[in-house]
Protein backbone atom coordinates (compact mmCIF):
# COMPACT_ATOMS: atom_id res chain seq x y z
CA UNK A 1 -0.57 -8.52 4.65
CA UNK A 2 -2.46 -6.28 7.03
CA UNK A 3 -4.74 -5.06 3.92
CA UNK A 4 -5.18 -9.45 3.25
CA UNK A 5 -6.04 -9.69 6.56
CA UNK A 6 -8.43 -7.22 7.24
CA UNK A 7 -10.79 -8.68 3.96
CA UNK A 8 -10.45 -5.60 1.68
CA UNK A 9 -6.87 -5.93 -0.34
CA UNK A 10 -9.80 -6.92 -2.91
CA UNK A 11 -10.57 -2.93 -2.81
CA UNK A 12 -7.12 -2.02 -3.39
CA UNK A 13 -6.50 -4.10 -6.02
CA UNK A 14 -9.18 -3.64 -8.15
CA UNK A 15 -10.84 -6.83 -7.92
CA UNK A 16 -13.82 -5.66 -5.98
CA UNK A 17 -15.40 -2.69 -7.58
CA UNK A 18 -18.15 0.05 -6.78
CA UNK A 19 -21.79 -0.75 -8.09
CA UNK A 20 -23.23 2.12 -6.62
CA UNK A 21 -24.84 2.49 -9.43
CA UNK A 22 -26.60 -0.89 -9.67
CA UNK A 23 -26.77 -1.33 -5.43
CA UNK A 24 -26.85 0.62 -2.53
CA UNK A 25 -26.02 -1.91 -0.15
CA UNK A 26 -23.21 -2.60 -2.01
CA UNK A 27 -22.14 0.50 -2.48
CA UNK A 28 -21.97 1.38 0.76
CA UNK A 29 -19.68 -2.16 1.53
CA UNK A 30 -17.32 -0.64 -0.80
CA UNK A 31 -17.36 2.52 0.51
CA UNK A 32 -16.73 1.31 4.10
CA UNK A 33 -13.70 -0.87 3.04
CA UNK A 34 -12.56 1.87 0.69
CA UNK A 35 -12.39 4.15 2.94
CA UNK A 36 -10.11 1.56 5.71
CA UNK A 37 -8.11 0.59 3.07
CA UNK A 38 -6.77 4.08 2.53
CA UNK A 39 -6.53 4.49 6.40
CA UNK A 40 -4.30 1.74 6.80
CA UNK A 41 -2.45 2.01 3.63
CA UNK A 42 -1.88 6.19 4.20
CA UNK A 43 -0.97 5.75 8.24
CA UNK A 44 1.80 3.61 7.16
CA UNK A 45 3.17 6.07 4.73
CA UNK A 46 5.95 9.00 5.36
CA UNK A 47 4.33 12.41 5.84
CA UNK A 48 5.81 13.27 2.51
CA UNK A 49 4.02 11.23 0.92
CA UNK A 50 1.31 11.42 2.69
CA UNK A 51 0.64 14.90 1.66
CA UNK A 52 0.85 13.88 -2.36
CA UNK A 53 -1.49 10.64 -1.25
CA UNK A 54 -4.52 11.84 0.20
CA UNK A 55 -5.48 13.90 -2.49
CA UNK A 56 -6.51 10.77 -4.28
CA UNK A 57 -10.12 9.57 -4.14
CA UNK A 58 -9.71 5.60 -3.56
CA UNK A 59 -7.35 3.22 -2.16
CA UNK A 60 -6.91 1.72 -5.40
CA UNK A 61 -6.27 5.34 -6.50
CA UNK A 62 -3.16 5.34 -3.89
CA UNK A 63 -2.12 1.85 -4.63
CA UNK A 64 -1.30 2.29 -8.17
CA UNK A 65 0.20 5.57 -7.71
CA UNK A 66 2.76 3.72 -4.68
CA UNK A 67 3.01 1.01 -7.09
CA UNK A 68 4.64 3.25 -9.55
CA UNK A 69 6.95 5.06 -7.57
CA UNK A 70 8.09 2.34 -6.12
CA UNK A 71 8.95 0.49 -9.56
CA UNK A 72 10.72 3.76 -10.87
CA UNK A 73 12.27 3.23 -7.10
CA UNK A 74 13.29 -0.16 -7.81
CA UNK A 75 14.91 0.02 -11.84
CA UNK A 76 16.52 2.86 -10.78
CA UNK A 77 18.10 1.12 -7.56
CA UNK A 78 18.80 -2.10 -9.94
CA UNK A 79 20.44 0.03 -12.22
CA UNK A 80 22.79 2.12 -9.49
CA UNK A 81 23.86 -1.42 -7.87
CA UNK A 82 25.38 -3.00 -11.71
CA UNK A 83 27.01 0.69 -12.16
């Protein structure tokens, strides 16, 4: 919610991506909310994690990689709780 809010969840997801190839300005947008995306999205982890995080490069980078230990997470709670 706070990434929806703040106008750059399209960062994290993936459907916003970097033309810094084709436009500076642009670039630089991306760049900016890139680089607040993986603020927000790193202050609200553990400092475990944390430390295994923000070696990536992007916020989308981080997303997907939360995203999939969280799933693993998730089958392996939903397969504990029909044991």
């Amino acid at each position: 919610m706070l990434l929806i809010k703040a106008k750059i969840f399209n960062v994290v997801d993936g459907s916003s991506i970097d033309h810094g190839s084709i436009n500076h300005a642009n670039h630089t947008l991306w760049k900016s909310k890139d680089a607040k995306a993986r603020i927000n999205i790193l202050f609200h982890c553990s400092e475990k994690k944390l430390l295994a995080l923000n070696k990536l490069k992007t916020s989308k980078n981080i997303w997907d990689r939360l995203k999939l230990i969280y799933e693993k997470s998730n089958k392996a709670s939903q397969v504990n709780f029909h044991k």
